[in-house]
Protein backbone atom coordinates (compact mmCIF):
# COMPACT_ATOMS: atom_id res chain seq x y z
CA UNK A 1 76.84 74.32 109.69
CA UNK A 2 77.47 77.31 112.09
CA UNK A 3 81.38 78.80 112.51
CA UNK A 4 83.16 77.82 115.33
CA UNK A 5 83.65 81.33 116.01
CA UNK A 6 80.23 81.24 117.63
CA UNK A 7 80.84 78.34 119.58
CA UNK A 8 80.55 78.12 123.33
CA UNK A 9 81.95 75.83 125.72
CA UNK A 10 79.67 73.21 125.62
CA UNK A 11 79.23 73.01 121.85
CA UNK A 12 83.01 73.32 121.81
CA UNK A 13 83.48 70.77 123.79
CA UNK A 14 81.39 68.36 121.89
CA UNK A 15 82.84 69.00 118.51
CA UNK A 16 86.21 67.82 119.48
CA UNK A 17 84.73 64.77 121.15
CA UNK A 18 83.63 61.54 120.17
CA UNK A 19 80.24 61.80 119.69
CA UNK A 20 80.08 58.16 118.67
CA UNK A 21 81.78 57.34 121.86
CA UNK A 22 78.94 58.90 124.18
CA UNK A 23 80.78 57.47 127.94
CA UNK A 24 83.61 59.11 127.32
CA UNK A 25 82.00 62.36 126.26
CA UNK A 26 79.69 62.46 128.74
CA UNK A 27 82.53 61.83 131.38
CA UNK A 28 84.59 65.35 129.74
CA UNK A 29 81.64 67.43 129.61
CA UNK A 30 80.98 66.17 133.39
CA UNK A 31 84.27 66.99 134.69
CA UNK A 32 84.63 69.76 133.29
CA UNK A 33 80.77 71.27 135.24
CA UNK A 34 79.02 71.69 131.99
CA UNK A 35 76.34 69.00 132.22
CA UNK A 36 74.25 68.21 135.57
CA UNK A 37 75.01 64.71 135.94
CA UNK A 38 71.89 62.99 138.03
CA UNK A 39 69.00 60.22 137.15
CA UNK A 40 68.36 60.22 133.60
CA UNK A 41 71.04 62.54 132.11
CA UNK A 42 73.77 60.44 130.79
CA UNK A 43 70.70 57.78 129.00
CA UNK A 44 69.26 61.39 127.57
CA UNK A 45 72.66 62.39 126.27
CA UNK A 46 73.39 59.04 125.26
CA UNK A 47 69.80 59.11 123.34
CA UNK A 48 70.80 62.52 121.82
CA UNK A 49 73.99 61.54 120.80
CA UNK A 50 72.83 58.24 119.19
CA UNK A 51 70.74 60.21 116.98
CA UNK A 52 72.74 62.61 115.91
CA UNK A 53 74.97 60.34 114.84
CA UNK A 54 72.31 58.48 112.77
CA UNK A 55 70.13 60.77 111.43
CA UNK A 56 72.77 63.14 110.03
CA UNK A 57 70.86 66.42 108.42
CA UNK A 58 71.55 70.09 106.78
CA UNK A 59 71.86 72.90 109.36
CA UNK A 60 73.95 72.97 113.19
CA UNK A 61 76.18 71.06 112.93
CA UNK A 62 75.74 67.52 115.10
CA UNK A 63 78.08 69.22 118.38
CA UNK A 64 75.85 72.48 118.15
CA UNK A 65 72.25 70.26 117.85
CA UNK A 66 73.41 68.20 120.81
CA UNK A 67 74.50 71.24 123.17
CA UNK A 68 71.19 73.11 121.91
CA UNK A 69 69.18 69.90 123.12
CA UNK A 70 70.75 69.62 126.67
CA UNK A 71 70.12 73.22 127.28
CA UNK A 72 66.75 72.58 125.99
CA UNK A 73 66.33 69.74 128.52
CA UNK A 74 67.86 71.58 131.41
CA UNK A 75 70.82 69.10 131.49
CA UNK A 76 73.25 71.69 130.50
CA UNK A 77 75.27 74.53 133.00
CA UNK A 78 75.87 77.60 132.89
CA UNK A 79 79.09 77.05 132.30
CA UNK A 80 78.97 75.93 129.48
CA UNK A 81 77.75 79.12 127.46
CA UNK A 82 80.91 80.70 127.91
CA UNK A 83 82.18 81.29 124.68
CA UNK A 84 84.81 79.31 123.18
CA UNK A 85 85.67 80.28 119.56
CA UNK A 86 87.14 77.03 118.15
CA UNK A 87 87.08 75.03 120.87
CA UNK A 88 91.03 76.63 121.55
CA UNK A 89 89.20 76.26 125.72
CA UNK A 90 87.92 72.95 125.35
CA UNK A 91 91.09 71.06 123.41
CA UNK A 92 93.31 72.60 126.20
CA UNK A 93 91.33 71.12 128.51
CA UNK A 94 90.89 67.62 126.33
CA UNK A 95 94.44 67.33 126.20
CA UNK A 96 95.40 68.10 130.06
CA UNK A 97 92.53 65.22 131.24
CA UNK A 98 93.97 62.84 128.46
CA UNK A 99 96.98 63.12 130.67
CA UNK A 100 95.37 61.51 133.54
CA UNK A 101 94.30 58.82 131.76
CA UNK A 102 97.42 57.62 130.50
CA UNK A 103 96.14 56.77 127.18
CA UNK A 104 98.02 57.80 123.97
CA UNK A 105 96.78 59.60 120.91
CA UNK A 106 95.39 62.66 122.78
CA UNK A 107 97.72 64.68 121.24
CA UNK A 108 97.09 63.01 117.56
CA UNK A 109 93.41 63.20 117.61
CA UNK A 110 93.19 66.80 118.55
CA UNK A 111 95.69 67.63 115.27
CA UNK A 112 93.19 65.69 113.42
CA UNK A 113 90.47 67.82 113.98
């Protein structure tokens, strides 16, 4: 697995996502301009993120093999390769949308990880 201290936005944001929940990842990297989101893209994330979630292996981490695969696919932004040494960018930004929402546990799940 790779340090977070070379993770970027995207990757960031993934690894303190569900992966196993892929609408409501999809919908944070969306929002937040990291992911084009037209024909095709969300069923090709939700493809990607399916398997990583299966076929666990040795190497980049699941986050990091998803994020290398949408750049890959020309899904991902530009955005997105800002860099974002553990994910301090993305849980700010997790917890301040989990405010919209209304939903609880925003605030626990990001202490869990």
């Amino acid at each position: 697995m790779e340090s977070p201290d070379t993770w970027d936005l995207l990757a960031a944001s993934l690894a303190i996502s569900n992966l196993a929940d892929p609408s409501l990842t999809w919908a944070f990297l969306v929002i937040q301009g990291l992911v084009r989101d037209e024909a095709g893209d969300r069923e090709a994330f939700d493809r990607l993120a399916e398997d990583v979630t299966t076929n666990p292996i040795t190497g980049p981490s699941a986050p990091a093999r998803v994020a290398r695969a949408l750049n890959e696919a020309g899904i991902a932004q530009a955005a997105g390769r800002t860099p974002d040494p553990w994910a301090r960018m993305a849980a700010r930004r997790l917890a301040s949308i989990e405010t919209w929402t209304g939903r609880e546990g925003a605030g626990r799940y990001l202490q869990s990880i």
